[in-house]
PDB file of N, CA and C in Angstrom:
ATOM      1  N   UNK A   1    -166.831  27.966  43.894  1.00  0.00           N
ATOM      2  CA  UNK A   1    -166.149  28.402  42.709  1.00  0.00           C
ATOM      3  C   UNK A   1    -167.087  29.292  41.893  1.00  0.00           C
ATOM      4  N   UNK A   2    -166.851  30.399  41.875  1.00  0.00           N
ATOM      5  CA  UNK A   2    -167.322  31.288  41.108  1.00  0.00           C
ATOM      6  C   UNK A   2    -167.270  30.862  38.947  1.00  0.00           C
ATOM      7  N   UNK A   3    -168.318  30.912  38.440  1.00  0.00           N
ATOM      8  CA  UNK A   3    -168.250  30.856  37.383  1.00  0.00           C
ATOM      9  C   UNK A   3    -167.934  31.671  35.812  1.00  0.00           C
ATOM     10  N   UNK A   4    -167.532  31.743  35.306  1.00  0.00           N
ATOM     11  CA  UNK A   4    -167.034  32.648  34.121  1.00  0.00           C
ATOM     12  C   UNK A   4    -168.427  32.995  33.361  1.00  0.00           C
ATOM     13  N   UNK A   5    -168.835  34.220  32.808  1.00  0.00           N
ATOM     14  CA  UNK A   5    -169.606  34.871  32.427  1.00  0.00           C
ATOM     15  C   UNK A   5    -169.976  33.929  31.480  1.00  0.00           C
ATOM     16  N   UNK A   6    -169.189  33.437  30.348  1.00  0.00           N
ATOM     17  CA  UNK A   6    -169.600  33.071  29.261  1.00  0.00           C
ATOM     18  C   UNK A   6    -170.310  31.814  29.741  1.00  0.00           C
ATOM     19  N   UNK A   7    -170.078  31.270  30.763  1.00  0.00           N
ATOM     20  CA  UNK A   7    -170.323  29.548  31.148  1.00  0.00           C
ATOM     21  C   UNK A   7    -172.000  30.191  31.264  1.00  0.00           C
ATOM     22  N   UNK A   8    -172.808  31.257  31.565  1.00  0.00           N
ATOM     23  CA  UNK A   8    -174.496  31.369  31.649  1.00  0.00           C
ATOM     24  C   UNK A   8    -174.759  31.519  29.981  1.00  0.00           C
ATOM     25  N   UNK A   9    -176.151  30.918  29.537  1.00  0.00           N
ATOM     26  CA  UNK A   9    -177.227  31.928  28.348  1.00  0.00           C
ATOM     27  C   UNK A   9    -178.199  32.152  29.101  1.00  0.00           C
ATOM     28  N   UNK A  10    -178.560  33.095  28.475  1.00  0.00           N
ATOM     29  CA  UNK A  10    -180.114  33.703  28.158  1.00  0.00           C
ATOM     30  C   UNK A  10    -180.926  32.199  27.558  1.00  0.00           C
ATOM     31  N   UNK A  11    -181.761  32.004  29.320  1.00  0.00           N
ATOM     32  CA  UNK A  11    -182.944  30.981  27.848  1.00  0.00           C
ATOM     33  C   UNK A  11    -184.384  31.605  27.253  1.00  0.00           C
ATOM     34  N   UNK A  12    -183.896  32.652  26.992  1.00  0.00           N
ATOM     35  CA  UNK A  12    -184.905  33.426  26.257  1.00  0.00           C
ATOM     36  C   UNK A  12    -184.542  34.190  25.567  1.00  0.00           C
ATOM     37  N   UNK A  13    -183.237  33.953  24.997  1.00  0.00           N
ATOM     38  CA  UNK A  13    -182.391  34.885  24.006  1.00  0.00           C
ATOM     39  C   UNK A  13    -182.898  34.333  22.348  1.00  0.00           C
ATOM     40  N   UNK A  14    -183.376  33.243  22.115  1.00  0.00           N
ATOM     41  CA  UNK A  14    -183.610  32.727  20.657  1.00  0.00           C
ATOM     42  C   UNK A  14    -185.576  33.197  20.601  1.00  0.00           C
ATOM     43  N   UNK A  15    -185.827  33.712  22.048  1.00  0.00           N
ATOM     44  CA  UNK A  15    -187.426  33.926  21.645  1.00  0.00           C
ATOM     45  C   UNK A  15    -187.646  35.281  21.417  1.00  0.00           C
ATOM     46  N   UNK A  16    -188.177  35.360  20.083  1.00  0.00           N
ATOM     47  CA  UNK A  16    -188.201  36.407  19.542  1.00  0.00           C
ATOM     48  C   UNK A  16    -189.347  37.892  20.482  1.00  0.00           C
ATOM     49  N   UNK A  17    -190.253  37.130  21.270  1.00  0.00           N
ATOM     50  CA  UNK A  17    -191.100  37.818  21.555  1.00  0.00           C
ATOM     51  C   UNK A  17    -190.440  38.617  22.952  1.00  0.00           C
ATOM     52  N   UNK A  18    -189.615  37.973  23.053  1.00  0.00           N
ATOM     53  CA  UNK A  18    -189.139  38.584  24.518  1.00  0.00           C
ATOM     54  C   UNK A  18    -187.496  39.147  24.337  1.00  0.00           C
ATOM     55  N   UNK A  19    -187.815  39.990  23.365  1.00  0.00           N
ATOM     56  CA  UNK A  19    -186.004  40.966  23.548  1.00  0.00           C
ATOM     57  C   UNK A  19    -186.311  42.443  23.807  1.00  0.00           C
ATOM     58  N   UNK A  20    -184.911  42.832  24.167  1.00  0.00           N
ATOM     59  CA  UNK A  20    -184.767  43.970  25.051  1.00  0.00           C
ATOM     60  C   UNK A  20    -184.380  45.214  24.065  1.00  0.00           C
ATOM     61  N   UNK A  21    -184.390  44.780  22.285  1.00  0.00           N
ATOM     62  CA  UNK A  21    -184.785  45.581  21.530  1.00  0.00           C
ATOM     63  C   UNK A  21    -186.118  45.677  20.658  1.00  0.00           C
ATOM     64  N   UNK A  22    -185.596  46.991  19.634  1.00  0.00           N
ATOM     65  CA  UNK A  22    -187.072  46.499  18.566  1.00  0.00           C
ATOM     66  C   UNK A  22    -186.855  45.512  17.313  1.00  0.00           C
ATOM     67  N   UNK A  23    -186.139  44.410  17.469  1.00  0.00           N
ATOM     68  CA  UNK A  23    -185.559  43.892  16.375  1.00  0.00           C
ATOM     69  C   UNK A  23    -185.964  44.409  14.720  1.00  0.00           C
ATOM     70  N   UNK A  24    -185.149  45.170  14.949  1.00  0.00           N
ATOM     71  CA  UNK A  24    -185.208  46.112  13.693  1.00  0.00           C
ATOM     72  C   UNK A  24    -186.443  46.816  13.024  1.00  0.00           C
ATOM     73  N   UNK A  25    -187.120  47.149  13.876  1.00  0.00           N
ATOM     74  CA  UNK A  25    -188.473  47.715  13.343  1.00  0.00           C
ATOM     75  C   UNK A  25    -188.036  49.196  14.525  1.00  0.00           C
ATOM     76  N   UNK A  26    -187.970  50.233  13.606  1.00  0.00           N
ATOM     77  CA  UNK A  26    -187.965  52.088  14.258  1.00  0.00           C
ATOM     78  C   UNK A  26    -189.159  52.657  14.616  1.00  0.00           C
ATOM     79  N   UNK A  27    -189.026  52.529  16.016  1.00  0.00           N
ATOM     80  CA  UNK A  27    -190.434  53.125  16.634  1.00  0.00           C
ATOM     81  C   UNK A  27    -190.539  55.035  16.424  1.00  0.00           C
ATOM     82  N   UNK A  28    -191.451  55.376  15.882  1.00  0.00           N
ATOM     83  CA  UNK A  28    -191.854  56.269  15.836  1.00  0.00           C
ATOM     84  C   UNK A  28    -193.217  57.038  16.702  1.00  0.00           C
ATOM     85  N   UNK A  29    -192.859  58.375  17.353  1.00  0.00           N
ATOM     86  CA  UNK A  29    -193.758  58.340  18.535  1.00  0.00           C
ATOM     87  C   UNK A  29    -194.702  59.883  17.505  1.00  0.00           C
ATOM     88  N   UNK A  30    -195.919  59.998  18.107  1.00  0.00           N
ATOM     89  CA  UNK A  30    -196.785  60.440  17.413  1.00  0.00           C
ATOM     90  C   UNK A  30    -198.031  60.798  18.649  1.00  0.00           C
ATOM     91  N   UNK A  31    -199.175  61.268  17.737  1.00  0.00           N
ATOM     92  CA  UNK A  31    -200.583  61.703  18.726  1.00  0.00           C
ATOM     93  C   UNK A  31    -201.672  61.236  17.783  1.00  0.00           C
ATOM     94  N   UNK A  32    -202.346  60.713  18.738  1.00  0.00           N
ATOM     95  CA  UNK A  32    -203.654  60.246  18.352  1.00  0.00           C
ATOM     96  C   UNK A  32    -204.979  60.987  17.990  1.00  0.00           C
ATOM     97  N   UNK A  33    -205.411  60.633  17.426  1.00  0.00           N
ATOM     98  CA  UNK A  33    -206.688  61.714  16.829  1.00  0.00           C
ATOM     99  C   UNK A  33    -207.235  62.862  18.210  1.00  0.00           C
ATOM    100  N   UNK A  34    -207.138  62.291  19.450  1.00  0.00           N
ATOM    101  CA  UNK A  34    -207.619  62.905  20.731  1.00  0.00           C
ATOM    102  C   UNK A  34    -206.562  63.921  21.386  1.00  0.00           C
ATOM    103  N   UNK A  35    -205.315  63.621  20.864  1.00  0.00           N
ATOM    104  CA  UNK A  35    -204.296  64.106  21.215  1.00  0.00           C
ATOM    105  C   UNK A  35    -203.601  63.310  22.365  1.00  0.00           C
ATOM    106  N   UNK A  36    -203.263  62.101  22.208  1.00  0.00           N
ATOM    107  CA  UNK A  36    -202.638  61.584  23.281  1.00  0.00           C
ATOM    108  C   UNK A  36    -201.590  60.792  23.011  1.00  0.00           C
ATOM    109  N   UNK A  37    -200.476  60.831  23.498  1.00  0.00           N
ATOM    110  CA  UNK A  37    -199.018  59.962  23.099  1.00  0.00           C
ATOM    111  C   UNK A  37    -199.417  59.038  22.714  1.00  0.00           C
ATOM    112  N   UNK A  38    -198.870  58.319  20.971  1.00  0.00           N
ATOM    113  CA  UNK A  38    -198.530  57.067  20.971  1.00  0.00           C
ATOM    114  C   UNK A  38    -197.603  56.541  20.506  1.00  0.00           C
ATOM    115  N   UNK A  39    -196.768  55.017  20.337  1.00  0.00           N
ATOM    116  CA  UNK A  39    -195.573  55.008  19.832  1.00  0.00           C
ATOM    117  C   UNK A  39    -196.369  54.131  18.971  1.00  0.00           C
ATOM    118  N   UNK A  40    -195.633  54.171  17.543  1.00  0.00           N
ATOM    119  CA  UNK A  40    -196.012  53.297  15.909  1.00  0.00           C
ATOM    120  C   UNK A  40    -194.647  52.527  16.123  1.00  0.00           C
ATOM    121  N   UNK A  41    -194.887  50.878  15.957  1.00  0.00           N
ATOM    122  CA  UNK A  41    -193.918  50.570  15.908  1.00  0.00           C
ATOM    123  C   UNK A  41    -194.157  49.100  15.060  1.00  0.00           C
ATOM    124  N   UNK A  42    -193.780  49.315  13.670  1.00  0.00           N
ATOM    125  CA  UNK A  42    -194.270  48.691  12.977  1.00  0.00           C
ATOM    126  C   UNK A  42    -195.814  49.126  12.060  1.00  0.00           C
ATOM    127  N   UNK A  43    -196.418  47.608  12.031  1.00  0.00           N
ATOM    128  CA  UNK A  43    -197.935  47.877  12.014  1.00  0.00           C
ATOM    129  C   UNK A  43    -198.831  48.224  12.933  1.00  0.00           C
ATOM    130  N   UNK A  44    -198.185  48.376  14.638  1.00  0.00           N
ATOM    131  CA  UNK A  44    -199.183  48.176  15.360  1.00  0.00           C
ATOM    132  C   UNK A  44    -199.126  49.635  16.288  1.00  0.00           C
ATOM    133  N   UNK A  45    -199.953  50.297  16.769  1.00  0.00           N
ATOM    134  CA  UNK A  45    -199.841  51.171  17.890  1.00  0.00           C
ATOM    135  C   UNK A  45    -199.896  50.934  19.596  1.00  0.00           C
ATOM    136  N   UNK A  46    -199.180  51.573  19.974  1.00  0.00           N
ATOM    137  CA  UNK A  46    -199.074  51.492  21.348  1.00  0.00           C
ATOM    138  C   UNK A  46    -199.381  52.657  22.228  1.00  0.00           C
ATOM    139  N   UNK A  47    -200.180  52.727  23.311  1.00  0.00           N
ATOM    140  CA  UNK A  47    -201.184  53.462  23.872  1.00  0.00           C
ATOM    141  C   UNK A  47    -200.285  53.936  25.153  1.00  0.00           C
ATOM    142  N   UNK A  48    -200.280  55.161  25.947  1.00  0.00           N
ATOM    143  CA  UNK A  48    -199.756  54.831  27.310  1.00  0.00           C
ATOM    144  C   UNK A  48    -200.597  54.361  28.210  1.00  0.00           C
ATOM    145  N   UNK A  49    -200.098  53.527  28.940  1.00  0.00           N
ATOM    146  CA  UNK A  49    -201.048  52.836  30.340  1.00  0.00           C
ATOM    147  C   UNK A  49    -201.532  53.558  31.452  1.00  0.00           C
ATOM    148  N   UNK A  50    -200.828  54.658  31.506  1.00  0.00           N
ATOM    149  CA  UNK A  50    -201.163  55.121  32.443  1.00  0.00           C
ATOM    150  C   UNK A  50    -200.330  56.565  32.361  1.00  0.00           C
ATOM    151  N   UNK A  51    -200.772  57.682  32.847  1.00  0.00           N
ATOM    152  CA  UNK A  51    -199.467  59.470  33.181  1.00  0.00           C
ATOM    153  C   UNK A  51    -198.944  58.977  33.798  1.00  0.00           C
ATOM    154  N   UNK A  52    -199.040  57.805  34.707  1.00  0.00           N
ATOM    155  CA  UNK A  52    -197.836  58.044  35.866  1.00  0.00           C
ATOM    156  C   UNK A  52    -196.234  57.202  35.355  1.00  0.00           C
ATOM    157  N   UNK A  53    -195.612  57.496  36.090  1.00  0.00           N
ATOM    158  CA  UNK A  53    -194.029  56.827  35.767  1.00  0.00           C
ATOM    159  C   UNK A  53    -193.609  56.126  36.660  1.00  0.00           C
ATOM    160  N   UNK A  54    -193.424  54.912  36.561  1.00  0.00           N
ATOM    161  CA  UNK A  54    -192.617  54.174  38.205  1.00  0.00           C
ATOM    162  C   UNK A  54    -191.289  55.216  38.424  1.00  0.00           C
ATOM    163  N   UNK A  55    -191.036  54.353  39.732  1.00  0.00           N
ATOM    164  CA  UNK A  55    -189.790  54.737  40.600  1.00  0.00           C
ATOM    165  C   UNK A  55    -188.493  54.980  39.492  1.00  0.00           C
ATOM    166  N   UNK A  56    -188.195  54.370  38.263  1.00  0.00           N
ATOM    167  CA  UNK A  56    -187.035  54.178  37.227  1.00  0.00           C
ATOM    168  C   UNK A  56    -187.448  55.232  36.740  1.00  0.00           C
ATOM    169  N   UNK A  57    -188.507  55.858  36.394  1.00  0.00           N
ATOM    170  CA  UNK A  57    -189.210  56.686  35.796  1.00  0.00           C
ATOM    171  C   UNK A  57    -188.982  56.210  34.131  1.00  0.00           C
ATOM    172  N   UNK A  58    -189.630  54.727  34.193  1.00  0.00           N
ATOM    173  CA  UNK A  58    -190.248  54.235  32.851  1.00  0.00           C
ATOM    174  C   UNK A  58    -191.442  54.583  32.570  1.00  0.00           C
ATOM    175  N   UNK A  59    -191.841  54.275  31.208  1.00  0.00           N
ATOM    176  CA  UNK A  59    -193.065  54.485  30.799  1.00  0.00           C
ATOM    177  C   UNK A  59    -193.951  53.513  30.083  1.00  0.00           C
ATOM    178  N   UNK A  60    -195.112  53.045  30.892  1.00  0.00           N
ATOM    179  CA  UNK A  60    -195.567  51.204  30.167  1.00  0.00           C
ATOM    180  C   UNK A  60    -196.573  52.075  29.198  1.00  0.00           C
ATOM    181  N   UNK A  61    -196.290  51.069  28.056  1.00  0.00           N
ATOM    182  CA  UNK A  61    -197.292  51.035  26.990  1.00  0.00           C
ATOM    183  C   UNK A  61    -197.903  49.918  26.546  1.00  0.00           C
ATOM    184  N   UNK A  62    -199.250  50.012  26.317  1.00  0.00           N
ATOM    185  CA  UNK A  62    -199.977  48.676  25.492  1.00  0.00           C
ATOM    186  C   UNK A  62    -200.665  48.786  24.290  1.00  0.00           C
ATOM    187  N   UNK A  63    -200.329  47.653  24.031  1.00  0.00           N
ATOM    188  CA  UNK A  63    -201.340  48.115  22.433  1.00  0.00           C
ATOM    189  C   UNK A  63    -202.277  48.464  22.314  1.00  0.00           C
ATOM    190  N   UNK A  64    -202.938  48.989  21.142  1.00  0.00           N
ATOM    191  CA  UNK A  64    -203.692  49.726  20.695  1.00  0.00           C
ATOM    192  C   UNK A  64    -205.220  48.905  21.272  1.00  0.00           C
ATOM    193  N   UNK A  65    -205.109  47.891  20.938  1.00  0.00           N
ATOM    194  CA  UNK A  65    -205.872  46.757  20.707  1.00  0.00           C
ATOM    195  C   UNK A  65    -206.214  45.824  22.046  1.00  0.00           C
ATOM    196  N   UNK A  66    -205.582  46.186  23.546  1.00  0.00           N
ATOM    197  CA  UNK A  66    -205.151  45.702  24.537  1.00  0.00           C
ATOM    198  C   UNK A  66    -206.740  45.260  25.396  1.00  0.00           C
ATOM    199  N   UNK A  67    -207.507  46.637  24.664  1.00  0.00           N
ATOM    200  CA  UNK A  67    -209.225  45.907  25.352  1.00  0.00           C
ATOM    201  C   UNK A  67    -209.503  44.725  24.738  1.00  0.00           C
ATOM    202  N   UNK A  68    -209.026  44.457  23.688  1.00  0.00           N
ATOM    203  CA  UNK A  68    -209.668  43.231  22.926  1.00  0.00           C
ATOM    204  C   UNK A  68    -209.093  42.077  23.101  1.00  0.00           C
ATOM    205  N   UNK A  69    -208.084  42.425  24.329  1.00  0.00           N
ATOM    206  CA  UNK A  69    -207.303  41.192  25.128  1.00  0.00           C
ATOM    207  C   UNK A  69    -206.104  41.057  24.462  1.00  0.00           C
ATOM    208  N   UNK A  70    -205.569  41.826  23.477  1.00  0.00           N
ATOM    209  CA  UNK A  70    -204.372  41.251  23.026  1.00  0.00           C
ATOM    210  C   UNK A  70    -203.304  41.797  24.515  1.00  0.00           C
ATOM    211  N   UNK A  71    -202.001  41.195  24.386  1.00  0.00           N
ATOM    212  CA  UNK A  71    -201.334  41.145  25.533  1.00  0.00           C
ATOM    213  C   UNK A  71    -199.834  42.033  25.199  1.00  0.00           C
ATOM    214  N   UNK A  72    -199.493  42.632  24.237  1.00  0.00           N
ATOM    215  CA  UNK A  72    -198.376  43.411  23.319  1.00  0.00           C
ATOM    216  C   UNK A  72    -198.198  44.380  24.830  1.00  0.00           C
ATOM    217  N   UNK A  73    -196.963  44.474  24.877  1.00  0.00           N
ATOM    218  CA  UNK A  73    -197.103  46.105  25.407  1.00  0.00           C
ATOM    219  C   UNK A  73    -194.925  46.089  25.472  1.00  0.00           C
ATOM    220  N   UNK A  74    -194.749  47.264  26.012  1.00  0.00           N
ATOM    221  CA  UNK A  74    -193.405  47.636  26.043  1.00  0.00           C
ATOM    222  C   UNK A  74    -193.171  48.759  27.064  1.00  0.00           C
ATOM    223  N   UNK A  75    -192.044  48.759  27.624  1.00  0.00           N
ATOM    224  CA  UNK A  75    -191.763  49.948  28.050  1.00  0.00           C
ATOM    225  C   UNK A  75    -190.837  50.945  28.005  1.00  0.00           C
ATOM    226  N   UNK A  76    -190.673  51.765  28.428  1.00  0.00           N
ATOM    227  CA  UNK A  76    -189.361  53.010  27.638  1.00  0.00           C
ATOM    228  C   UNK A  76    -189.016  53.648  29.204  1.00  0.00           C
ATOM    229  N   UNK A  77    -187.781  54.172  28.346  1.00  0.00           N
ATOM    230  CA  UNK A  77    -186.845  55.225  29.595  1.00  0.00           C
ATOM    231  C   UNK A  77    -186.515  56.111  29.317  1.00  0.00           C
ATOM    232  N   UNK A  78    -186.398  57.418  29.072  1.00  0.00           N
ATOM    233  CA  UNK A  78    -185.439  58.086  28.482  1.00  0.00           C
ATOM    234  C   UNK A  78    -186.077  58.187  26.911  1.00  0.00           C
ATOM    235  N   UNK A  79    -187.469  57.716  26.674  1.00  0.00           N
ATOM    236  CA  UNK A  79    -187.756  57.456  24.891  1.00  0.00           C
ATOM    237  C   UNK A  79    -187.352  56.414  24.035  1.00  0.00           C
ATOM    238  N   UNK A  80    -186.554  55.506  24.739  1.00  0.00           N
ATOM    239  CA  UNK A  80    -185.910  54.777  24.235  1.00  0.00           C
ATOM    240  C   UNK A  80    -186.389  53.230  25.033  1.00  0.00           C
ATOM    241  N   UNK A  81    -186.953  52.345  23.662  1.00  0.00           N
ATOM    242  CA  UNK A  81    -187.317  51.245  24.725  1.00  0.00           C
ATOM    243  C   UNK A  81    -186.433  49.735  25.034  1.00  0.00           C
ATOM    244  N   UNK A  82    -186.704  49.521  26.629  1.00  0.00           N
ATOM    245  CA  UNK A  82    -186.255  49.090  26.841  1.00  0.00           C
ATOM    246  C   UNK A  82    -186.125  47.458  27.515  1.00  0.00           C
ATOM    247  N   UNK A  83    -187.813  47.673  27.455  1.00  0.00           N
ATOM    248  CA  UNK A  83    -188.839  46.338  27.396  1.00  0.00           C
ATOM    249  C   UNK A  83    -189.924  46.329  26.563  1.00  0.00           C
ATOM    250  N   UNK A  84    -189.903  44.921  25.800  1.00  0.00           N
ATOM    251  CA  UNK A  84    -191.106  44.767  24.796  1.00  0.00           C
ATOM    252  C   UNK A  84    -191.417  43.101  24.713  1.00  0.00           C
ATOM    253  N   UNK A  85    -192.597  43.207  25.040  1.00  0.00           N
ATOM    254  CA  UNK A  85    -193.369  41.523  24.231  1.00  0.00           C
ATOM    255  C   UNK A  85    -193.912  42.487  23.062  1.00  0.00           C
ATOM    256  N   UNK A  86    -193.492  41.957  21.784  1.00  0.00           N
ATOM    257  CA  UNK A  86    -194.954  42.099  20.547  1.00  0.00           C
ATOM    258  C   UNK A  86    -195.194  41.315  20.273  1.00  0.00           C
ATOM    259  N   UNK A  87    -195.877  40.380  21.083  1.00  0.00           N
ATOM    260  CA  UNK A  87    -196.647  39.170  20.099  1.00  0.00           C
ATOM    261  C   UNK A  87    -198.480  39.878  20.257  1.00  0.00           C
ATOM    262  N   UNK A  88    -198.750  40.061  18.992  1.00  0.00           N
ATOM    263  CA  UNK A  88    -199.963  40.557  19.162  1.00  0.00           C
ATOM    264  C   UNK A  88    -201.247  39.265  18.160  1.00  0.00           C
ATOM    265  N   UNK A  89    -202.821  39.889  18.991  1.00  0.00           N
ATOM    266  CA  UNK A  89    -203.058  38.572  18.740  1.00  0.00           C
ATOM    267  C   UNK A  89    -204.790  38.429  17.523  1.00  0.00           C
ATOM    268  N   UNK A  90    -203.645  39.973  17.283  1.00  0.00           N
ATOM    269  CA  UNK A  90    -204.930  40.383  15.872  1.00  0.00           C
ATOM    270  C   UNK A  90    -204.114  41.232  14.536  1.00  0.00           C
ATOM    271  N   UNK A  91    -204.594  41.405  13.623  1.00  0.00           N
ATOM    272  CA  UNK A  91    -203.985  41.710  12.375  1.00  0.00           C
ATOM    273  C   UNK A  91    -203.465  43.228  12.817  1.00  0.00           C
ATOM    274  N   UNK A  92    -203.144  44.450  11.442  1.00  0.00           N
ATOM    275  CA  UNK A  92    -202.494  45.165  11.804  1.00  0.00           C
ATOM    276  C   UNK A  92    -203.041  46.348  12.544  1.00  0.00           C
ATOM    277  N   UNK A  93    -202.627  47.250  13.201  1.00  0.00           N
ATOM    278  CA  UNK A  93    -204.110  48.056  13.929  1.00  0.00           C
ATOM    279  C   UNK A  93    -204.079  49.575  12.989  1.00  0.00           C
TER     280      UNK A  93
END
């Protein structure tokens, strides 16, 4: 027996750190003193990981702060993102 859509949740729909928007914080994309893409989103900056683009042709970003072990990062498609953890694990950058 096949089940009705509504009968699944998300058990990671009430955790804030793991949604598939920016819960209301407008990312704004910008350049860094060196000249290199970054997105502001909030208090914190986000770095690109790498020029290259996977196969979806997304684009991973990590925080600013990511040598100092914090674990934040997100990714985009199109400019528009479409994966994000921000739990970051230092004040604002």
């Amino acid at each position: 027996m096949m089940k009705k859509a509504q009968d699944y949740s998300c058990s990671k729909a009430n955790d804030p750190s793991k949604v598939g928007v920016t819960g209301g914080l407008i990312p704004q994309y910008s350049w860094s003193r060196l000249g290199n893409a970054i997105i502001i989103l909030g208090e914190h900056r986000f770095k690109k990981r790498s020029s290259r683009v996977n196969q979806k042709q997304e684009v991973h970003w990590v925080c600013n702060k990511c040598d100092k072990g914090c674990k934040a990062k997100l990714t985009t498609l199109n400019d528009a993102i479409v994966k994000m953890y921000n739990v970051h694990d230092h004040d604002k950058v």
